[in-house]
Protein backbone atom coordinates (compact mmCIF):
# COMPACT_ATOMS: atom_id res chain seq x y z
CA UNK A 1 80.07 108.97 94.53
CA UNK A 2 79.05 105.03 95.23
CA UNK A 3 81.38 104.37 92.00
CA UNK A 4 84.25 106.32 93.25
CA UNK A 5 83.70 104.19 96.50
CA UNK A 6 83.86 100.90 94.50
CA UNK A 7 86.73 101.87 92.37
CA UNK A 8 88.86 103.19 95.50
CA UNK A 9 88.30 100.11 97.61
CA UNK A 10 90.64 98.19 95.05
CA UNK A 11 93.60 100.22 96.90
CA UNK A 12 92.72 99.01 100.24
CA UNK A 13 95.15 97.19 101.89
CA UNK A 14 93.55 94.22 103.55
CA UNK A 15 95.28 90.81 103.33
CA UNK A 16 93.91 89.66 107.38
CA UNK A 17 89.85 90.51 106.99
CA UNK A 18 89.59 90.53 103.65
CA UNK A 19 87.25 93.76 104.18
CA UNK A 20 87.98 96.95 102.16
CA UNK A 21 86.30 99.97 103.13
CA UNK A 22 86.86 103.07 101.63
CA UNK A 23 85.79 106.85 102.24
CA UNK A 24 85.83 110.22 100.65
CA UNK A 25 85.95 113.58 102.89
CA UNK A 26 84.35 116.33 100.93
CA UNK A 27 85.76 119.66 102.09
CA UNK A 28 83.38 122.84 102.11
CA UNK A 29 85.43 123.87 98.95
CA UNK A 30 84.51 121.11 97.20
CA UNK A 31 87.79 119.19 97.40
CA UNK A 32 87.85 115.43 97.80
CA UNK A 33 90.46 113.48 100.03
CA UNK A 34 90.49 109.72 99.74
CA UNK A 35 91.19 106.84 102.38
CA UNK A 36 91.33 103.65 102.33
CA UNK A 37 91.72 101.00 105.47
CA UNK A 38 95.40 99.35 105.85
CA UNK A 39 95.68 96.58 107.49
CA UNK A 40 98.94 95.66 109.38
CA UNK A 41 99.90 92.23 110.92
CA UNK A 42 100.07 93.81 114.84
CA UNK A 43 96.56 95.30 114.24
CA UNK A 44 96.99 98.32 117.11
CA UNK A 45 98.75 99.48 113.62
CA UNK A 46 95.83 99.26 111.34
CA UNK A 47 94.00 102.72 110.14
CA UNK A 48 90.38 102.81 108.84
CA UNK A 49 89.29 104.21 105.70
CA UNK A 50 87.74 107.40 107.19
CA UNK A 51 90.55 108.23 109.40
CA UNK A 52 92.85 108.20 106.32
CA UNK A 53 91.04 110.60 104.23
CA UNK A 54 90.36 113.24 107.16
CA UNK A 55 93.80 112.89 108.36
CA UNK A 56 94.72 113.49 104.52
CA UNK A 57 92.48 116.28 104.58
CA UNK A 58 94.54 117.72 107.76
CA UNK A 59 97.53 117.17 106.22
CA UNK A 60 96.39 119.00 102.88
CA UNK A 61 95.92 122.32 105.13
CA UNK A 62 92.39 121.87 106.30
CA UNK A 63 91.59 123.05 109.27
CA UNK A 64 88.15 121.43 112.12
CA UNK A 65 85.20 122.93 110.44
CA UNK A 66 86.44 122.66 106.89
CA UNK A 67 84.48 119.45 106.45
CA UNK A 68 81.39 119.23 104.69
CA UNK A 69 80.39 115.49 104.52
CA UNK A 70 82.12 112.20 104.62
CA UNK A 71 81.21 109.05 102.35
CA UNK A 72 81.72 105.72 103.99
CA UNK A 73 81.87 101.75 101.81
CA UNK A 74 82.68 98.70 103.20
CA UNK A 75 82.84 95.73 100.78
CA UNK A 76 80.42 93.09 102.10
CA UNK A 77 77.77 94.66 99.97
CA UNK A 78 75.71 95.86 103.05
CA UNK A 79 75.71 99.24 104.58
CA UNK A 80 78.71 100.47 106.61
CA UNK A 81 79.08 102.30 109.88
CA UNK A 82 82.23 104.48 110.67
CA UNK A 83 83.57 102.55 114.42
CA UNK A 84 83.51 104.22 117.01
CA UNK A 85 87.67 105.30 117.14
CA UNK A 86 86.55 106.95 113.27
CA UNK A 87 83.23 108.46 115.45
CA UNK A 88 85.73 109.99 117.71
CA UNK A 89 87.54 111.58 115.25
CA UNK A 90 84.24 112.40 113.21
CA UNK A 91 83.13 114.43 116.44
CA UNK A 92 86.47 116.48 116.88
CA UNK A 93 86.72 117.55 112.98
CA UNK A 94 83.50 117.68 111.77
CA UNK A 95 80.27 120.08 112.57
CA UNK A 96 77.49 118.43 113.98
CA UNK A 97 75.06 119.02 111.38
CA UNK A 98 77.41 117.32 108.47
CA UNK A 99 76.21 114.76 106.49
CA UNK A 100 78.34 110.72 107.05
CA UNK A 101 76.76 109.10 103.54
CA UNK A 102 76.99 105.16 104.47
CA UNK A 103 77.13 103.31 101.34
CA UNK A 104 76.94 99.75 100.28
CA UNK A 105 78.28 98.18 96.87
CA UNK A 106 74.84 97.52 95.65
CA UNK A 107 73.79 101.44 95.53
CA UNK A 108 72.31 101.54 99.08
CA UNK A 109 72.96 104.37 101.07
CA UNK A 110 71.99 105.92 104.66
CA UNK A 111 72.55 109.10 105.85
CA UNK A 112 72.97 110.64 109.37
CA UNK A 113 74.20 114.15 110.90
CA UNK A 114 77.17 113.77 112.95
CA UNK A 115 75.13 114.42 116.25
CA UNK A 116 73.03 111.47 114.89
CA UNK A 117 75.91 108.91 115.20
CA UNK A 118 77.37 110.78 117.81
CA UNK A 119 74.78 111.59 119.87
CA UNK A 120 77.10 111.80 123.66
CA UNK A 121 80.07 112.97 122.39
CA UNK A 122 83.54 112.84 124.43
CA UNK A 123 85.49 116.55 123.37
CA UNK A 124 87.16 119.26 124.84
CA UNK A 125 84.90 120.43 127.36
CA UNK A 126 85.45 117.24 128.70
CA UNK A 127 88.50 117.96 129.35
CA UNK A 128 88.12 120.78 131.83
C-alpha cells in the first residue's frame, strides 16, 4: 500500500504548502477509493486527502459501516495524522474498531483504531 501512497501523492493538488498527502479507503469488499488533498487559493475551500477518498467512497454507493480501514501519507517523509475535521468525519463513517494505517514515504507506518484517535467523539447522540 505505502507505494500506492507515493505514486498517488503525484496527483495532489498543492501549489500553497507544498504538502501532498494522500489516502486510500479500503471498503469491507475489498474496494479501494483514492483521495488526494486540493488546495485552493481561499483555503475554507481546500479538502484533505482522507475526506476525498471517503466522500468518493459515499459517492460510489457505500454506505457508514462499509469501511474497513483507511491509509493515510503526507509527503514530508514523517508519519501523518488525519486533522481533526478528517477525525470528525472518520468517527461518523467508520466503526470504531477500524484500522487508520499512518504512513510515511520512508516505509514507516503507525496504526490506531478509530476510538484510538478519536477517543471523545462528537456524533449523533450529541445531538439529542
Amino acid at each position: 500500500m505505502i507505494e500506492k501512497l507515493i505514486e498517488l501523492q503525484k496527483n495532489s493538488y498543492s501549489p500553497y504548502s507544498h504538502f501532498a498527502v494522500s489516502a486510500i479507503a479500503v471498503m469491507k469488499d475489498g474496494k479501494e477509493f483514492y483521495g488526494v488533498n486540493v488546495e485552493n487559493a481561499s483555503y475554507g475551500a481546500t479538502i484533505c486527502a482522507e475526506r476525498s477518498a471517503i466522500l468518493s467512497a459515499i459517492s460510489g454507493g457505500y454506505k457508514k459501516g462499509d469501511f474497513k480501514e483507511l491509509y493515510v501519507m503526507v509527503s514530508s517523509g514523517e508519519i501523518g495524522m488525519p486533522c481533526f475535521l478528517c477525525r470528525q468525519v472518520i468517527t461518523e463513517l467508520f466503526d470504531k474498531d477500524c484500522i487508520i494505517h499512518c504512513c510515511s514515504t520512508k516505509g514507516d507506518q503507525q496504526d490506531y483504531t478509530v476510538a484510538e484517535i478519536c477517543p471523545y467523539p462528537f456524533g449523533e447522540d450529541d445531538l439529542k
